[in-house]
Protein backbone atom coordinates (compact mmCIF):
# COMPACT_ATOMS: atom_id res chain seq x y z
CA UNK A 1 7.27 -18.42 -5.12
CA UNK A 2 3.34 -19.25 -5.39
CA UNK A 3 2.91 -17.89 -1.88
CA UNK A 4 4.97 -14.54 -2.33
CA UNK A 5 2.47 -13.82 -6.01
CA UNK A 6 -0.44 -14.55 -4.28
CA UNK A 7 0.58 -12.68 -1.35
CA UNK A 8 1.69 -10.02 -4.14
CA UNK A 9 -1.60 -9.88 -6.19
CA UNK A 10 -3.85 -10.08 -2.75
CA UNK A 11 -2.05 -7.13 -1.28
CA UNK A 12 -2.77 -5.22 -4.84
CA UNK A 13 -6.56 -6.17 -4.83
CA UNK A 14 -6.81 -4.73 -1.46
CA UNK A 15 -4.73 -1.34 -1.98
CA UNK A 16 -4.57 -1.15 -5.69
CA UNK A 17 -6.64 -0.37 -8.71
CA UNK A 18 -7.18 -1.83 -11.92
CA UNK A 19 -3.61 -1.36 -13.62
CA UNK A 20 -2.02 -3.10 -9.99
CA UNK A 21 -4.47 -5.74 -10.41
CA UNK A 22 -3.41 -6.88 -13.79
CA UNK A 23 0.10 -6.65 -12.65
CA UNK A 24 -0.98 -8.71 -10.25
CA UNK A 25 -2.74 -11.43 -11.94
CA UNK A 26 -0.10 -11.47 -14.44
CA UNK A 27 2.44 -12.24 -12.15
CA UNK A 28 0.71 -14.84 -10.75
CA UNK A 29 0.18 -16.74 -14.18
CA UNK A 30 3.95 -16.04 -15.09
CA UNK A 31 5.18 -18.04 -12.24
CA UNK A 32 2.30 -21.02 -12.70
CA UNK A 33 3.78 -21.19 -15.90
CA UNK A 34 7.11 -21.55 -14.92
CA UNK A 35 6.10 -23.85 -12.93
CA UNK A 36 4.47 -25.90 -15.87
CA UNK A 37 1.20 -25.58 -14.16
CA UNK A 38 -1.50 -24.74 -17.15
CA UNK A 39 -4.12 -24.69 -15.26
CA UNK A 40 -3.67 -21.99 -12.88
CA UNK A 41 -1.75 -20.45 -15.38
CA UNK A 42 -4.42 -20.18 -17.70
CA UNK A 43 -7.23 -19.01 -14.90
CA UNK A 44 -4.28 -16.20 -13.71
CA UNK A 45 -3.68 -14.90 -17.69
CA UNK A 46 -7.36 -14.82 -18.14
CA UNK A 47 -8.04 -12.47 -14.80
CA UNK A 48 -5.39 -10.71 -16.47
CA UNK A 49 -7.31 -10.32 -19.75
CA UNK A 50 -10.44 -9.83 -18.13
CA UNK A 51 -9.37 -6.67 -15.71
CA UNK A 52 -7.72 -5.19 -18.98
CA UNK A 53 -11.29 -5.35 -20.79
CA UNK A 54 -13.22 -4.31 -17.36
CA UNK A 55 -10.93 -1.49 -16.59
CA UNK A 56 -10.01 -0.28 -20.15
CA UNK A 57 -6.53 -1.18 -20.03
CA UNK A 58 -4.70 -0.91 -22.93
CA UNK A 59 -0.72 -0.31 -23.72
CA UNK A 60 1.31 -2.28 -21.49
CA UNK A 61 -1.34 -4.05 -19.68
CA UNK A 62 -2.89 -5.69 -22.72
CA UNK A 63 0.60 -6.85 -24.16
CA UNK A 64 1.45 -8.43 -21.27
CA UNK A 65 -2.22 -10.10 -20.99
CA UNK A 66 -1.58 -11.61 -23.91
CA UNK A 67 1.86 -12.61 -23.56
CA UNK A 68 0.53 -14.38 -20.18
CA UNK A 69 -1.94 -15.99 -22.39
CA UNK A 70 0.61 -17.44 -24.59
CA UNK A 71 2.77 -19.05 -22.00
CA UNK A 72 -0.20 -20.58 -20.34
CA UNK A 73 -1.53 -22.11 -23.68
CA UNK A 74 1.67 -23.52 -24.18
CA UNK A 75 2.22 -25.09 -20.98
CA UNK A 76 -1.27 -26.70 -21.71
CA UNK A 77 -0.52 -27.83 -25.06
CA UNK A 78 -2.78 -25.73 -26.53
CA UNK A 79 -0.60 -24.61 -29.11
CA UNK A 80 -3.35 -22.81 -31.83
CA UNK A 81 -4.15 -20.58 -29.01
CA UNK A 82 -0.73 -19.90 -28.09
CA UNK A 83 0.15 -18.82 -31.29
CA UNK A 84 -3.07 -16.73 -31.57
CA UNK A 85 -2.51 -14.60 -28.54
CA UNK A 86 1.02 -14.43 -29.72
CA UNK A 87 -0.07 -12.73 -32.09
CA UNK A 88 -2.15 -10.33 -30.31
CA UNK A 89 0.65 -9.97 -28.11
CA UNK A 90 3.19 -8.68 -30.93
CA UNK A 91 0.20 -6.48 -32.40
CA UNK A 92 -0.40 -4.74 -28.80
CA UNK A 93 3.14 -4.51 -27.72
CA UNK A 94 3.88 -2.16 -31.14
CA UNK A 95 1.07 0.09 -29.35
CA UNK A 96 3.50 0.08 -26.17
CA UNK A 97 3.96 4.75 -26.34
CA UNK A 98 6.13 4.35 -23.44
CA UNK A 99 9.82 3.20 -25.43
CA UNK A 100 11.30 1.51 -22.54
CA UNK A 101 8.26 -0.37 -22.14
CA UNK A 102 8.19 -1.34 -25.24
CA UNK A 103 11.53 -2.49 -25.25
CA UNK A 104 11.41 -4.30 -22.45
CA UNK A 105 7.98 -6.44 -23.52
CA UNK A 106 9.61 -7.23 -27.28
CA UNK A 107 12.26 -8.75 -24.94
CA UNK A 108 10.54 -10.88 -22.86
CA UNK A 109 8.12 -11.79 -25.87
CA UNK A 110 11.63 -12.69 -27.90
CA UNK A 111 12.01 -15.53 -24.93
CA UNK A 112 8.49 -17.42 -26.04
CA UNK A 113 10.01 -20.65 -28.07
CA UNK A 114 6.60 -21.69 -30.59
């Protein structure tokens, strides 16, 4: 699984652009943290973050960079910052325009346990 999302997010840096990228480094973090590994987790949600500033990203992408955020704080413990990009999480994923989107974000934020 670490193989296939780094094979995943190294094919997008190659051939993609900004919105593939933080796809990309999303997915990555997602499966660290799965995985119960904070520390990757953490450096993957924060490429996430970063491309989303770098590149503009807002909507979708910057929900999701802060949902990755959350996990990864929480796998390390780090539970004030967990609950801080939670919040930023909820706050961006209400900007989600696209409804399906939108819906599908609140869902996967419902499955976050503070």
């Amino acid at each position: 699984m670490i193989h296939m999302a780094h094979a995943s997010v190294h094919h997008w840096l190659v051939a993609g652009k900004p919105p593939n990228w933080a796809i990309g480094e999303w997915q990555v973090s997602h499966v660290y943290a799965v995985l119960r590994r904070p520390e990757p987790a953490l450096y993957h949600a924060k490429r996430c973050l970063a491309v989303c500033r770098e590149a503009g990203l807002r909507d979708f992408y910057l929900a999701y960079a802060c949902e990755a955020l959350t996990r990864a704080f929480l796998v390390a413990g780090r539970r004030r910052e967990a609950r801080r990009f939670f919040e930023l999480a909820k706050r961006a994923g209400k900007a989600i325009k696209e409804e399906d989107d939108r819906k599908l974000f609140e869902q996967d934020l419902r499955t976050i346990r503070l």
